[in-house]
C-alpha atoms as a PDB file:
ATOM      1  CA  UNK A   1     102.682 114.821  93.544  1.00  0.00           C
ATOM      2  CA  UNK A   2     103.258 111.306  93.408  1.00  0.00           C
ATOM      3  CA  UNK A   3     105.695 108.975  92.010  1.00  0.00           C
ATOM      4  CA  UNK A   4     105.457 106.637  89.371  1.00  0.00           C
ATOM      5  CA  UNK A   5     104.637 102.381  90.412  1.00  0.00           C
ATOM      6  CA  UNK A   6     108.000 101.774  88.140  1.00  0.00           C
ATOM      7  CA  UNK A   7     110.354 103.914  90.154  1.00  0.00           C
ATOM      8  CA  UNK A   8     108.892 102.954  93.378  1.00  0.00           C
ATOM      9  CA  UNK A   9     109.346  99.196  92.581  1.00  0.00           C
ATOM     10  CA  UNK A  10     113.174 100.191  91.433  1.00  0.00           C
ATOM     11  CA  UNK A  11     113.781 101.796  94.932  1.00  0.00           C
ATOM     12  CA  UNK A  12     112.223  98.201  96.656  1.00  0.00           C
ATOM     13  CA  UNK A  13     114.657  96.520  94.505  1.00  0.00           C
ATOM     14  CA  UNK A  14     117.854  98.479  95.518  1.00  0.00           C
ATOM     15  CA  UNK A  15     116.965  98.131  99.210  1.00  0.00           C
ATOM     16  CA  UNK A  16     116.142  93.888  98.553  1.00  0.00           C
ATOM     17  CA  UNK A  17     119.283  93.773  96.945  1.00  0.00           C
ATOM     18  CA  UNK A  18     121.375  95.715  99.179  1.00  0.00           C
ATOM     19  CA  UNK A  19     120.119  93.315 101.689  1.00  0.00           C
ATOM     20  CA  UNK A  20     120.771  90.264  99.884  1.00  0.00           C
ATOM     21  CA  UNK A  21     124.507  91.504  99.716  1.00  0.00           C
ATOM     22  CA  UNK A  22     124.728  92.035 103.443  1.00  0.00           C
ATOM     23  CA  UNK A  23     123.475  88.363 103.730  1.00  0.00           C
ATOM     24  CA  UNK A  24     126.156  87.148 101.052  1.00  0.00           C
ATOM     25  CA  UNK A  25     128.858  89.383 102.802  1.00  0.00           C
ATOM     26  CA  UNK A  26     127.661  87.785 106.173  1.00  0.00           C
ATOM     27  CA  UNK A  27     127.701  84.189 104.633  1.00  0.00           C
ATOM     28  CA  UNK A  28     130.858  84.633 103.217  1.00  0.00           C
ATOM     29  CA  UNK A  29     132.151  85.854 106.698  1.00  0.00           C
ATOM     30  CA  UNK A  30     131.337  82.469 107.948  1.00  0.00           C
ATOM     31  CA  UNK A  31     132.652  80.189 105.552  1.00  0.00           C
ATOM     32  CA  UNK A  32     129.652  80.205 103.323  1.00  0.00           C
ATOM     33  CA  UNK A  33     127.474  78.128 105.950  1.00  0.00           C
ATOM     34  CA  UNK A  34     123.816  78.891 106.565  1.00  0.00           C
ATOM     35  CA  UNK A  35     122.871  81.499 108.414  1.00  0.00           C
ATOM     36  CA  UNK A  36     120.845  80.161 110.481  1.00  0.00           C
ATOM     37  CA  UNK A  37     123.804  77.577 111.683  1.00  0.00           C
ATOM     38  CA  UNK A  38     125.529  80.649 113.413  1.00  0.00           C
ATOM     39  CA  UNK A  39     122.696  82.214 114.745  1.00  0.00           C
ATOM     40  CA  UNK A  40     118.812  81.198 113.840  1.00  0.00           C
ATOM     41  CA  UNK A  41     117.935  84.926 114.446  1.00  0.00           C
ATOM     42  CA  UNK A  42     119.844  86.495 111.782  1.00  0.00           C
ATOM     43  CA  UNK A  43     117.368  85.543 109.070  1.00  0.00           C
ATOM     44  CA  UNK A  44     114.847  86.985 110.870  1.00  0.00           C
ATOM     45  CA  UNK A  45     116.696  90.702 111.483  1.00  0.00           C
ATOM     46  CA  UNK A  46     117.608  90.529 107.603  1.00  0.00           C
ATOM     47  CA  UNK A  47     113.947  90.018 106.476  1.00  0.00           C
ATOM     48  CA  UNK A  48     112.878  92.706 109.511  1.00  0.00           C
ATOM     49  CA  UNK A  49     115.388  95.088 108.065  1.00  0.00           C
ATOM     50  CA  UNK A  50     114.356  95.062 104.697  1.00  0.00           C
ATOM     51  CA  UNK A  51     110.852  95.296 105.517  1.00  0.00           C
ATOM     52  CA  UNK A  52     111.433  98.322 107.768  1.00  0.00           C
ATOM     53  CA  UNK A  53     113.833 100.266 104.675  1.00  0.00           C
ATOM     54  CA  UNK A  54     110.537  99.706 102.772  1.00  0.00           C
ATOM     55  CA  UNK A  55     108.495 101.288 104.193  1.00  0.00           C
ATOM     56  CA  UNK A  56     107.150 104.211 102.583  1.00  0.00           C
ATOM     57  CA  UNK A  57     108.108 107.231 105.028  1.00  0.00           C
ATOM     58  CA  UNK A  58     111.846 105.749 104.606  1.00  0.00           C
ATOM     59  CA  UNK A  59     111.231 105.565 100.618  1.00  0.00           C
ATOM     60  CA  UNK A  60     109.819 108.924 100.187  1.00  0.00           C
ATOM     61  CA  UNK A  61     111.394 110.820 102.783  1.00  0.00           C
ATOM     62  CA  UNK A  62     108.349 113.361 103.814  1.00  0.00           C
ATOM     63  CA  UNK A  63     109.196 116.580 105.149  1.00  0.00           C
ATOM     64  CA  UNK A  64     108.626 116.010 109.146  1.00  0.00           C
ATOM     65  CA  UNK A  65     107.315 119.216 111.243  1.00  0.00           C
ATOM     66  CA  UNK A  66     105.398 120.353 114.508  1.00  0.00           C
ATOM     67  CA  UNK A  67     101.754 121.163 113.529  1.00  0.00           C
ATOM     68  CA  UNK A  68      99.902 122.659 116.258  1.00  0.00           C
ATOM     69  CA  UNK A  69      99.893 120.034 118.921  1.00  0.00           C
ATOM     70  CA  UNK A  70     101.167 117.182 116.448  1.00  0.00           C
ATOM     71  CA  UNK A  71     103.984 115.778 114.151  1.00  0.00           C
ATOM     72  CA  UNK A  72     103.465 115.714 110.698  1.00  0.00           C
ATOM     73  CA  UNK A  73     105.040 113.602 108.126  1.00  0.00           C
ATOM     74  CA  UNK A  74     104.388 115.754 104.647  1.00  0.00           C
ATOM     75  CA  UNK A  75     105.283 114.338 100.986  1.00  0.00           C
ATOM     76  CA  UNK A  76     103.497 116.830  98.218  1.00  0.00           C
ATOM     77  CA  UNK A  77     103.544 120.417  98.681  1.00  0.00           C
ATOM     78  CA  UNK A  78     100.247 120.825 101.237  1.00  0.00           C
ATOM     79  CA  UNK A  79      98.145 118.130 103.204  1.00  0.00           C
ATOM     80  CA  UNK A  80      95.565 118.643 100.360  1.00  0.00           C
ATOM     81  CA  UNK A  81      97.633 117.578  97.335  1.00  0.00           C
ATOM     82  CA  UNK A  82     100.632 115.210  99.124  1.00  0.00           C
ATOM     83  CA  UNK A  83     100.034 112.151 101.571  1.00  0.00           C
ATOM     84  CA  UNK A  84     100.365 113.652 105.124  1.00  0.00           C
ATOM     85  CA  UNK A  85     100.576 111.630 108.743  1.00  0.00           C
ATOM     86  CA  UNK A  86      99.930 112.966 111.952  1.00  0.00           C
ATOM     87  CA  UNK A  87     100.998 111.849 115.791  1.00  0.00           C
ATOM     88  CA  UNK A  88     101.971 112.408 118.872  1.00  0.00           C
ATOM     89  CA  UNK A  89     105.424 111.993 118.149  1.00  0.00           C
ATOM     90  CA  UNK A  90     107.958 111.258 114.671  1.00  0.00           C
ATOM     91  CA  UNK A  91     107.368 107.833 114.887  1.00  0.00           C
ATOM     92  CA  UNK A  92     103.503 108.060 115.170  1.00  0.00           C
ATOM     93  CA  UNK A  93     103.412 110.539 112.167  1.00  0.00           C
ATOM     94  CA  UNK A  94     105.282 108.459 110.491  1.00  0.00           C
ATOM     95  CA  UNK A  95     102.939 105.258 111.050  1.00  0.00           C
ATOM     96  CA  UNK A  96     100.185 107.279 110.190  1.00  0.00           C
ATOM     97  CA  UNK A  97     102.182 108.226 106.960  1.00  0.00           C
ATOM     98  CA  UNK A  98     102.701 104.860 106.168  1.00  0.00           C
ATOM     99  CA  UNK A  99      99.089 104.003 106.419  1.00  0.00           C
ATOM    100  CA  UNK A 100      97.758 106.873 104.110  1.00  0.00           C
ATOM    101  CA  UNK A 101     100.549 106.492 101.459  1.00  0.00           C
ATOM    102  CA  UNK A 102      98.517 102.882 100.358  1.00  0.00           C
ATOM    103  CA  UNK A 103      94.852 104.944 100.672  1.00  0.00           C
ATOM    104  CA  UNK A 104      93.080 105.257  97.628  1.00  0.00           C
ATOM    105  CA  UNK A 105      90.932 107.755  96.488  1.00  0.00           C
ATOM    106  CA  UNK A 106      87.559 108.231  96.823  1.00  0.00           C
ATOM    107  CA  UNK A 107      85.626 108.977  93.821  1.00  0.00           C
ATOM    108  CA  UNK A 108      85.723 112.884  94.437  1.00  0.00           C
ATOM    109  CA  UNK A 109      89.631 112.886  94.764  1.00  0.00           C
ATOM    110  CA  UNK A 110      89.474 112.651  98.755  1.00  0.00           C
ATOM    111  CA  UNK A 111      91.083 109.786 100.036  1.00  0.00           C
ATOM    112  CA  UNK A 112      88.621 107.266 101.543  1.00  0.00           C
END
């Protein structure tokens, strides 16, 4: 189960757009000056923000679950035929997730 590059691109779009607005809405709040005049750190939390509601565990939403003695992060319907993440904790799993959603596949279908 995966999902298409063109619909994953659209839902990196929405959330870079939806960003952009809170940075017009936040300009506009302060008489249309920079940013950075009010506060040189706000750049920085918009681009942080974006790139975090990119990321693919936020994108995808995987199922999250206690396996044995770890969290896992599950998008497909098993470990064998989704992307799967494991840790010590949500965030961890999620990481992990993260890390094997950009894995390719080896030549026998197992990711390398």
């Amino acid at each position: 189960m995966s999902i298409p590059d063109w619909a994953a691109q659209s839902m990196v779009n929405s959330v870079s757009a939806a960003a952009n607005n809170v940075a017009q809405h936040l300009m506009s709040s302060c008489g249309g000056s920079l940013l950075a005049d009010h506060h040189p750190r706000i750049n920085e939390a918009i681009t942080i923000i974006t790139q975090d509601l990119t990321e693919p565990h936020v994108l995808m939403k995987p199922k999250m679950f206690i396996d044995g003695n770890k969290w896992c992060a599950l998008y497909g319907e098993n470990i064998h035929d989704g992307v799967a993440g494991f840790g010590d904790s949500p965030d961890l799993a999620c990481d992990d997730f993260n890390a094997n959603w950009y894995k390719k596949l080896s030549p026998k279908g197992v990711p390398a």
